[in-house]
C-alpha atoms as a PDB file:
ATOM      1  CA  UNK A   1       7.067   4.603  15.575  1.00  0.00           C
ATOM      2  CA  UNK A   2       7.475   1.411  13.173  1.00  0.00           C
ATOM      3  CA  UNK A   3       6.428  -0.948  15.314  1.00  0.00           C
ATOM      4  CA  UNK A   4       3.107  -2.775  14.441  1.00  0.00           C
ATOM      5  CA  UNK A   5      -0.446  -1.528  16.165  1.00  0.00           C
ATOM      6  CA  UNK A   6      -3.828  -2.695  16.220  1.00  0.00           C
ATOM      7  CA  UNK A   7      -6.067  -0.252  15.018  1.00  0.00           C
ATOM      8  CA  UNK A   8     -10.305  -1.115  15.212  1.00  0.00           C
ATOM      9  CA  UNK A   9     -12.789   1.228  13.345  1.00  0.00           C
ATOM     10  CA  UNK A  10     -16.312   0.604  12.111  1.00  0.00           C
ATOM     11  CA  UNK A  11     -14.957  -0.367   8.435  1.00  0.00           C
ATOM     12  CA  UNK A  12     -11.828  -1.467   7.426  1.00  0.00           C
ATOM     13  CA  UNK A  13     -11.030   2.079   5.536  1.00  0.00           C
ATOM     14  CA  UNK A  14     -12.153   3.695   8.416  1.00  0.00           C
ATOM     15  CA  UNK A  15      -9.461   1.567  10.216  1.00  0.00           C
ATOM     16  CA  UNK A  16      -6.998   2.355   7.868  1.00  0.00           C
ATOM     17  CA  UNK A  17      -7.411   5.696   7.842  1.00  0.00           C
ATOM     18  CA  UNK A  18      -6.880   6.079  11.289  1.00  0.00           C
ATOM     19  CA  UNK A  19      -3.980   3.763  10.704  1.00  0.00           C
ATOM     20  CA  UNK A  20      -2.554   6.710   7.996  1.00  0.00           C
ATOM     21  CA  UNK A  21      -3.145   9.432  10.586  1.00  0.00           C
ATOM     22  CA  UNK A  22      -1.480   7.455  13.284  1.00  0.00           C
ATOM     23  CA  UNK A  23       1.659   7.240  11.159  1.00  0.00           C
ATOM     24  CA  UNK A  24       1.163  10.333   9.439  1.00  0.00           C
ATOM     25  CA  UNK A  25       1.795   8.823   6.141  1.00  0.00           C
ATOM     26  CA  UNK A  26       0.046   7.912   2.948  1.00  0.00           C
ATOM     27  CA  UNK A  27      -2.191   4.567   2.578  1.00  0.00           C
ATOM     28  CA  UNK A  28       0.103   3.316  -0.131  1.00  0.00           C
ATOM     29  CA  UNK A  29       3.346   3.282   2.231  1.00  0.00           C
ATOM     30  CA  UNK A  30       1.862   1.337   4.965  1.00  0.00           C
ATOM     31  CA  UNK A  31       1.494  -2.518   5.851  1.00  0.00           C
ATOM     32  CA  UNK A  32      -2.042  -3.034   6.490  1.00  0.00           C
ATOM     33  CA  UNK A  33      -3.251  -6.919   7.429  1.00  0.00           C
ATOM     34  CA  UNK A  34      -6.965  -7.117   8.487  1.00  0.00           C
ATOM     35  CA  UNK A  35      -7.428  -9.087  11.412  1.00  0.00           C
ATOM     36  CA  UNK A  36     -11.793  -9.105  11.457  1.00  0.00           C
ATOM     37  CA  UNK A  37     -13.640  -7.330   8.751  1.00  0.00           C
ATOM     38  CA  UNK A  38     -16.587  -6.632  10.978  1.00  0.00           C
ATOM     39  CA  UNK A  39     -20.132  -6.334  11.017  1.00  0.00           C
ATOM     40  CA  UNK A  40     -23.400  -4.753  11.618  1.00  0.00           C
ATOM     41  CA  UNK A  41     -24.933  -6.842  13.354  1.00  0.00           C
ATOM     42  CA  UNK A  42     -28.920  -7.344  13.523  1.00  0.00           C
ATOM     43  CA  UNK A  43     -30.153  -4.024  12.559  1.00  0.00           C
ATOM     44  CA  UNK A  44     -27.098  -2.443  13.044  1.00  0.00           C
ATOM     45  CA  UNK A  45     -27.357  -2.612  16.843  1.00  0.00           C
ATOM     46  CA  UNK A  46     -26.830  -6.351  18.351  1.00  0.00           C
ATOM     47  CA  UNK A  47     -23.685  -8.469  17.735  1.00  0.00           C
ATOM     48  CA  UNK A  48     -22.335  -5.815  16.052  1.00  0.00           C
ATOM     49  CA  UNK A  49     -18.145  -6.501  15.605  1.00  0.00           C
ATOM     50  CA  UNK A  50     -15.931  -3.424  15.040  1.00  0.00           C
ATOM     51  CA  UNK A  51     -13.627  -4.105  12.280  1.00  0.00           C
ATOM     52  CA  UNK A  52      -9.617  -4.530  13.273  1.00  0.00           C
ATOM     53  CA  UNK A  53      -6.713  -4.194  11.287  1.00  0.00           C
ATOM     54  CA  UNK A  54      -2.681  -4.159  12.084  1.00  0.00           C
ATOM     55  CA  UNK A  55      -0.518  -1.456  10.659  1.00  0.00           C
ATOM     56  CA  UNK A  56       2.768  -1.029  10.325  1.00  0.00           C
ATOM     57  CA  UNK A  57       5.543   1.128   8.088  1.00  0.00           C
ATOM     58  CA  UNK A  58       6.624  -0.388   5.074  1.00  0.00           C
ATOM     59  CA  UNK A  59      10.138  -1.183   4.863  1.00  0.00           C
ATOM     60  CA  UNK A  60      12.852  -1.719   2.283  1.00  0.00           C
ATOM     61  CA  UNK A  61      16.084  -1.498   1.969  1.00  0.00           C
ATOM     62  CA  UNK A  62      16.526   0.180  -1.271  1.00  0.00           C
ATOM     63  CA  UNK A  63      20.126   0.429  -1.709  1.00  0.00           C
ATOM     64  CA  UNK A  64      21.434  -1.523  -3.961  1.00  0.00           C
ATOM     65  CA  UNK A  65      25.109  -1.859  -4.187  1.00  0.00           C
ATOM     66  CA  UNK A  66      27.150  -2.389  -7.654  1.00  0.00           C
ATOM     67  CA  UNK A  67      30.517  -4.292  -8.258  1.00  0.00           C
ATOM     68  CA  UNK A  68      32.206  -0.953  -6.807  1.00  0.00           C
ATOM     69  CA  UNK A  69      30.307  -0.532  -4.064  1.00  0.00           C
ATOM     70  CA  UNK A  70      28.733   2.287  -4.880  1.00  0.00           C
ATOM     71  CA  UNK A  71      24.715   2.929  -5.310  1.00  0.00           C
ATOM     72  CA  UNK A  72      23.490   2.360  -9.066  1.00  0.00           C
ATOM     73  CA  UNK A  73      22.407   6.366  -8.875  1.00  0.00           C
ATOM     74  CA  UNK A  74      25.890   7.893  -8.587  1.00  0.00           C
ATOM     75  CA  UNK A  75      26.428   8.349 -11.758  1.00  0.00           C
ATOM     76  CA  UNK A  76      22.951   9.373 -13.355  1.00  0.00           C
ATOM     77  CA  UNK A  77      22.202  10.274 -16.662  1.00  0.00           C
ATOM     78  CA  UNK A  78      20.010  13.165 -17.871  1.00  0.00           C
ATOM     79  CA  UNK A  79      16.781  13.237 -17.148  1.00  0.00           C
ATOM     80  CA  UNK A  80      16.109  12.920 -21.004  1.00  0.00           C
ATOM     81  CA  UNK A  81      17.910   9.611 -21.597  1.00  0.00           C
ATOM     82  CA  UNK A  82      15.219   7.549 -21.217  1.00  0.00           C
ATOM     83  CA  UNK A  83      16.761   4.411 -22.400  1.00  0.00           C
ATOM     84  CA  UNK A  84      19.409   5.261 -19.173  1.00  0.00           C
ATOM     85  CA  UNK A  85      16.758   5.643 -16.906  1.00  0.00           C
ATOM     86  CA  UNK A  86      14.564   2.774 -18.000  1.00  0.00           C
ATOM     87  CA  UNK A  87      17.181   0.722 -17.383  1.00  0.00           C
ATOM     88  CA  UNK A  88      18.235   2.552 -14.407  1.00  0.00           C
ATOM     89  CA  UNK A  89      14.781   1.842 -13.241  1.00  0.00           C
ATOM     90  CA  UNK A  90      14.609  -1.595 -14.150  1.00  0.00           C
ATOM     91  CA  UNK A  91      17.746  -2.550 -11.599  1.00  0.00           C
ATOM     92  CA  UNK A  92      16.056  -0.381  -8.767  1.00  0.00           C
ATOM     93  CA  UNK A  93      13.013  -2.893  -9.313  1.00  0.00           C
ATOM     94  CA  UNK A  94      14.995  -5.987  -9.850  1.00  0.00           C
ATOM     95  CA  UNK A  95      17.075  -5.416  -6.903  1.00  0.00           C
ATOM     96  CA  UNK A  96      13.804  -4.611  -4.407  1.00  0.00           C
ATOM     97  CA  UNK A  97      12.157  -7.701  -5.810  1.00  0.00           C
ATOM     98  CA  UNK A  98      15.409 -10.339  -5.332  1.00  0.00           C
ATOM     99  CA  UNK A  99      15.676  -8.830  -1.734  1.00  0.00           C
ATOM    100  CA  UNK A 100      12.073  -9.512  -1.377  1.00  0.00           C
ATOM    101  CA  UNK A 101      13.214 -13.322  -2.171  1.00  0.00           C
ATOM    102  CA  UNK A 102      11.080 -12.826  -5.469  1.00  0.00           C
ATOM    103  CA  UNK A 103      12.923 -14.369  -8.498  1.00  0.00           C
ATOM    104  CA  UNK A 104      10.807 -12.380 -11.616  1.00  0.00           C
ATOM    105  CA  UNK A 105      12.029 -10.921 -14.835  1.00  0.00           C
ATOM    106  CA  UNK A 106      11.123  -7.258 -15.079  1.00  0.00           C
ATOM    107  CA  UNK A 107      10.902  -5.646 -18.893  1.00  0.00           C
ATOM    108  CA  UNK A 108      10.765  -1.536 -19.324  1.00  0.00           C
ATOM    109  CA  UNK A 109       8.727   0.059 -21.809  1.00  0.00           C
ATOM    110  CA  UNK A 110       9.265   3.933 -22.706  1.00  0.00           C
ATOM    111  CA  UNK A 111       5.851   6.231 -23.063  1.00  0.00           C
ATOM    112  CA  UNK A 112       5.301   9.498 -23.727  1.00  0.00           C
ATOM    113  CA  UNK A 113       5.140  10.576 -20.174  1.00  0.00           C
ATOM    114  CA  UNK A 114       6.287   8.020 -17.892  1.00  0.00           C
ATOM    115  CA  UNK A 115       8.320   4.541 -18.116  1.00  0.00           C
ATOM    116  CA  UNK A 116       6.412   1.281 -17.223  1.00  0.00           C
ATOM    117  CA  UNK A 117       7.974  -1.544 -15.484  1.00  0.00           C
ATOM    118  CA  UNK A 118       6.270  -5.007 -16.018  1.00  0.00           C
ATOM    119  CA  UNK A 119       6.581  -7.711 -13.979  1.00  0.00           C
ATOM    120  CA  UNK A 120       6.667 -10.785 -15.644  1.00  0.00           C
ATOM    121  CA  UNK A 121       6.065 -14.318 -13.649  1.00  0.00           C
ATOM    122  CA  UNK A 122       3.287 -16.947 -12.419  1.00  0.00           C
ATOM    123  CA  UNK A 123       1.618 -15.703  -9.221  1.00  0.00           C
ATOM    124  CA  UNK A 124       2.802 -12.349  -9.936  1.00  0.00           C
ATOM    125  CA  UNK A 125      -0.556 -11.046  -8.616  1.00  0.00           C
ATOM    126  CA  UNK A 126       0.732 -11.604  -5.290  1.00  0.00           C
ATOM    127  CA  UNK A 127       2.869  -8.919  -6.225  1.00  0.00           C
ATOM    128  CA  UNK A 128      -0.641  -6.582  -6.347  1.00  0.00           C
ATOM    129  CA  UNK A 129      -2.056  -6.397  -3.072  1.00  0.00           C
ATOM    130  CA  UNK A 130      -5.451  -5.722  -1.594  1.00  0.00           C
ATOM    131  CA  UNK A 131      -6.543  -2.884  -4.311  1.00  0.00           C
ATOM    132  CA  UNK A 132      -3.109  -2.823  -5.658  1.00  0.00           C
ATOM    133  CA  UNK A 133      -1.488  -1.637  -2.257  1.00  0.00           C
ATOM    134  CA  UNK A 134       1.695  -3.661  -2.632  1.00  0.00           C
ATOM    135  CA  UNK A 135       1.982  -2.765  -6.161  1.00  0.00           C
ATOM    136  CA  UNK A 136       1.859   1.200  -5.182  1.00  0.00           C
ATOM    137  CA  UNK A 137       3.886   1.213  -2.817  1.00  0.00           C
ATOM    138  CA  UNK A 138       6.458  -0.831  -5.011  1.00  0.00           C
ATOM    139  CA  UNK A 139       6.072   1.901  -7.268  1.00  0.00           C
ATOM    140  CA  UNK A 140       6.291   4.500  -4.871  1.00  0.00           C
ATOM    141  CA  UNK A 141       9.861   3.413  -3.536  1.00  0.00           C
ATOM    142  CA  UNK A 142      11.172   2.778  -6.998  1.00  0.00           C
ATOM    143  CA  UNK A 143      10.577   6.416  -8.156  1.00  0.00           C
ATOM    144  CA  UNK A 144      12.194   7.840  -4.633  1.00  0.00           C
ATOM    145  CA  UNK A 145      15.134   5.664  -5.423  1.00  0.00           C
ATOM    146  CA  UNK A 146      15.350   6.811  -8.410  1.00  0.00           C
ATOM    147  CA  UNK A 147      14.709  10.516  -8.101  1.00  0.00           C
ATOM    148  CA  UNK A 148      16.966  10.601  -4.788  1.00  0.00           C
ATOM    149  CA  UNK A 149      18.858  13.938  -4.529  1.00  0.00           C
ATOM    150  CA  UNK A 150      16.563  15.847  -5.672  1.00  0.00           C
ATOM    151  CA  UNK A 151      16.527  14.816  -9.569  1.00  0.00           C
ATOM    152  CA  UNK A 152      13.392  15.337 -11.376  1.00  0.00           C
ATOM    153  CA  UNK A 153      12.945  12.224 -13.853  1.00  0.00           C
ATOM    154  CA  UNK A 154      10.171  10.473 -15.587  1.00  0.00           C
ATOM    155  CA  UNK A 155       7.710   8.722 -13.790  1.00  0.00           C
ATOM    156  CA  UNK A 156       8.081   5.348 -13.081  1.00  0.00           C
ATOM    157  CA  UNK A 157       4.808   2.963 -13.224  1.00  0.00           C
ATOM    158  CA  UNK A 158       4.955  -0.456 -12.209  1.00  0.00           C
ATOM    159  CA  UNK A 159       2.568  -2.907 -13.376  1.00  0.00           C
ATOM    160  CA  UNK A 160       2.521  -6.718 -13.285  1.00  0.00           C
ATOM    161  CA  UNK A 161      -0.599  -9.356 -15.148  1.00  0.00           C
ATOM    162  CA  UNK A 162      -1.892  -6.151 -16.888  1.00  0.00           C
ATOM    163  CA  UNK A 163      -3.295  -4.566 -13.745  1.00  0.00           C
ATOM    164  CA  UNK A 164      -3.277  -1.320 -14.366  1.00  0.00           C
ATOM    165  CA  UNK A 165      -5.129  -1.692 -17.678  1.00  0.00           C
ATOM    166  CA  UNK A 166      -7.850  -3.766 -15.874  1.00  0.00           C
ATOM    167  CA  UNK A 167      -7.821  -1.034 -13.099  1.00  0.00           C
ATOM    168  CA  UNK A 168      -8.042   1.875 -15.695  1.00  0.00           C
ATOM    169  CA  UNK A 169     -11.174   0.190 -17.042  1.00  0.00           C
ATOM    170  CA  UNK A 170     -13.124  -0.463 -13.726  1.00  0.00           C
ATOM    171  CA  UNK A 171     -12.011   3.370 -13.311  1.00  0.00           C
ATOM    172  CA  UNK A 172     -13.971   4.926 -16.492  1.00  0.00           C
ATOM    173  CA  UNK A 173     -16.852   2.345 -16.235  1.00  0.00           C
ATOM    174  CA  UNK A 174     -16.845   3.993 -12.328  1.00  0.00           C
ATOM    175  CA  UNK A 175     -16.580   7.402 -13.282  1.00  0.00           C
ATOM    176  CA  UNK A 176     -19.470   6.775 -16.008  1.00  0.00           C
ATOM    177  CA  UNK A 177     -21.582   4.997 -13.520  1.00  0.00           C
ATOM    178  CA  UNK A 178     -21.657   8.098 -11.144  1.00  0.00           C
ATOM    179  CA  UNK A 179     -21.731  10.658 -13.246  1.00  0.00           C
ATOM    180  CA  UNK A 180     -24.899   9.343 -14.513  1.00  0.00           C
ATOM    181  CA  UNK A 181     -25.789   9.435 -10.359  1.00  0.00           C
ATOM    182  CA  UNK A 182     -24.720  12.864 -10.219  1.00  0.00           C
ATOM    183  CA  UNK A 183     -26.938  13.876 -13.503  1.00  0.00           C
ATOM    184  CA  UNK A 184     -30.162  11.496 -12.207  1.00  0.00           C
ATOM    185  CA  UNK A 185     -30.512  13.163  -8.641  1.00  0.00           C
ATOM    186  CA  UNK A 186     -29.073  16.609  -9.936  1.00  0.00           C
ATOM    187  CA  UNK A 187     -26.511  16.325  -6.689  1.00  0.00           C
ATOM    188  CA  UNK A 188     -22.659  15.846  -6.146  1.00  0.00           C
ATOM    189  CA  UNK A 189     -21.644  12.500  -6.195  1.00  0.00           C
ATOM    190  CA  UNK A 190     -18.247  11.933  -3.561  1.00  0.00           C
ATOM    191  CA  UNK A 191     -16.286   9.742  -4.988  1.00  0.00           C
ATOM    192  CA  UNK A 192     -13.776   7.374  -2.223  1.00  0.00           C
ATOM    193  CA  UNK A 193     -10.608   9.055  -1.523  1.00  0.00           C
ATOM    194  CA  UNK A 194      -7.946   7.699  -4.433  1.00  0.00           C
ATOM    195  CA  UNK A 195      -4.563   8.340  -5.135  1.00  0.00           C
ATOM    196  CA  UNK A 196      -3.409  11.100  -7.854  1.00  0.00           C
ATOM    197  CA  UNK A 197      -2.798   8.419 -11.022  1.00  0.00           C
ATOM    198  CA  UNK A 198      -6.840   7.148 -10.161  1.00  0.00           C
ATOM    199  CA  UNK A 199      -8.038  10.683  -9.789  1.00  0.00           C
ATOM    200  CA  UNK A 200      -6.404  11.481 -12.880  1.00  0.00           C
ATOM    201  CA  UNK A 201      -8.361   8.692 -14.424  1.00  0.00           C
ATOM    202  CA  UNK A 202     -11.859   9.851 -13.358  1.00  0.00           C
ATOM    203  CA  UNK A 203     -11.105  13.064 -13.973  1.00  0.00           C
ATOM    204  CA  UNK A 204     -10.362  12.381 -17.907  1.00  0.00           C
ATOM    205  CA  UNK A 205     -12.932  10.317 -18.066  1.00  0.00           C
ATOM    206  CA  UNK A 206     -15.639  12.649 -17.665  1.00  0.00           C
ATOM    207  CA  UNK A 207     -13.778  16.005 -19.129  1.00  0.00           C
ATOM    208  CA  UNK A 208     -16.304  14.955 -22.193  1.00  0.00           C
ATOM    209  CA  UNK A 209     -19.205  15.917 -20.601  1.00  0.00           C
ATOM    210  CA  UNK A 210     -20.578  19.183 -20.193  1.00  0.00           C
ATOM    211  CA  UNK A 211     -23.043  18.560 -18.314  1.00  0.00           C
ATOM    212  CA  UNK A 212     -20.685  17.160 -15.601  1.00  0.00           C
ATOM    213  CA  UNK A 213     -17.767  19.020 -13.499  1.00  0.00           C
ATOM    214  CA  UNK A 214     -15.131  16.891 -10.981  1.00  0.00           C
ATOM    215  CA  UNK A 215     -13.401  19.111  -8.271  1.00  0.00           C
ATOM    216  CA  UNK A 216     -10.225  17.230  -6.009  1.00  0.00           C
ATOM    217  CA  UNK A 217     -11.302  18.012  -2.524  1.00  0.00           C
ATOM    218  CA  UNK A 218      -8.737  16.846   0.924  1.00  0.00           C
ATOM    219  CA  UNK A 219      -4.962  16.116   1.345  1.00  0.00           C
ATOM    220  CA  UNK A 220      -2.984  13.077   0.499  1.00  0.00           C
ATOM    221  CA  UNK A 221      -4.701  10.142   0.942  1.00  0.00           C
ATOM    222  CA  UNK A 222      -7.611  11.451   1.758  1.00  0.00           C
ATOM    223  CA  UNK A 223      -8.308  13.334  -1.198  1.00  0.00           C
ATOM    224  CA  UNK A 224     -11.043  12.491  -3.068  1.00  0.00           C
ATOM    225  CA  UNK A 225     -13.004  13.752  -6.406  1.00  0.00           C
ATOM    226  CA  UNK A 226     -16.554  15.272  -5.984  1.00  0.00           C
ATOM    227  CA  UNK A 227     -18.741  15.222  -9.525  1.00  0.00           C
ATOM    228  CA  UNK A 228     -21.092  18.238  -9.548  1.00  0.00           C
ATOM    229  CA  UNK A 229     -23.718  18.111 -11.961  1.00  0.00           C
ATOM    230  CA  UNK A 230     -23.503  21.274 -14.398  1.00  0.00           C
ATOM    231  CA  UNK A 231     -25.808  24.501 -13.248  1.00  0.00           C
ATOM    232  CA  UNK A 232     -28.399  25.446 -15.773  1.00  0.00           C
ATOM    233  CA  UNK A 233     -27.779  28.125 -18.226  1.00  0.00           C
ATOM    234  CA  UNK A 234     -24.186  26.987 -18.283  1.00  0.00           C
END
């Protein structure tokens, strides 16, 4: 089922989880356009509007085809020659985006434990999506393209107007802002379901604190951190 659907909920992540269940697939590999954002209504009772969405699978031809006719991947390097892979990498991206009719340069950078792909370009932040959607799900296909077969080889982030960085930061301030919840009513705090790179995020950013404990709770993309305020005593 790839065809588009109309999906309603009382809030649009309600909608869009339904939307994930309906496909069976993750948030980030899904085209989701919101149609009415809903309301309450007075008191929550009258003129209340149900908020609508339309889903559909995300789709894109990732094979990209080299003077030989052969995919760039044939002929892979080992998974420890990063400068191979960057640039490996780099043409996966390059190819998605000119196929996407999007004419921007794309430089690699090597880290420690992953390679980042910047997109350079004005009105790159289309390139983002609401809550960075587009840009996950960019990443998302880049790294299957790139680990097809089977291969296991660095990860791949893609980042474009320094999004990520600004993300990272709303993250920590996030995580700081309810784990001072958590410690003020002395109960768990549910943070919203996030994918594994957020999580990660939250999860560092509170390691710190003693007085604080996160636990991963739920499956794909509905998983979702829980801080727990330290017992006494411990």
């Amino acid at each position: 089922m790839n065809d588009p659907i109309e999906i309603e909920g009382k809030t649009i992540d309600e909608a869009i989880e339904k939307a994930c269940k309906k496909f069976n697939l993750p948030r980030e590999k899904l085209n989701i356009e919101i149609l009415s954002e809903g309301s309450s209504g007075f008191f929550g009772l009258l003129g209340s509007r149900k908020a609508r969405i339309k889903a559909s699978v995300m789709s894109i031809d990732i094979t990209i085809d080299n003077d030989e006719g052969k995919t760039k991947h044939d002929h892979a390097p080992d998974s420890h020659d990063d400068p191979t892979v960057a640039k490996e990498a780099q043409e996966i991206l390059e190819g998605i985006l000119s196929k996407m009719g999007i004419d921007f340069p794309v430089n690699a950078a090597r880290e420690d434990e992953y390679i980042v792909l910047n997109i350079k370009g004005d009105g790159s932040g289309l390139l983002i999506g609401r809550g960075g959607q587009t840009l996950d799900a960019l990443q998302y296909i880049v790294n299957k393209a790139l680990n097809k077969n089977g291969r296991d080889r660095k990860r791949i982030i893609l980042d474009t107007e320094n999004y990520r960085k600004k993300k990272e930061k709303n993250l920590i301030a996030l995580a700081e802002k309810l784990g001072a919840k958590a410690k003020r009513m002395k109960k768990p705090v549910t943070v919203s379901p996030m994918n594994a790179h957020d999580r990660r995020i939250i999860h560092l950013a509170l390691q710190d604190d003693k007085s604080l404990a996160t636990k991963s709770r739920g499956e794909g993309a509905y998983r979702k951190i829980i801080i727990v305020p330290a017992k006494k005593g411990k």
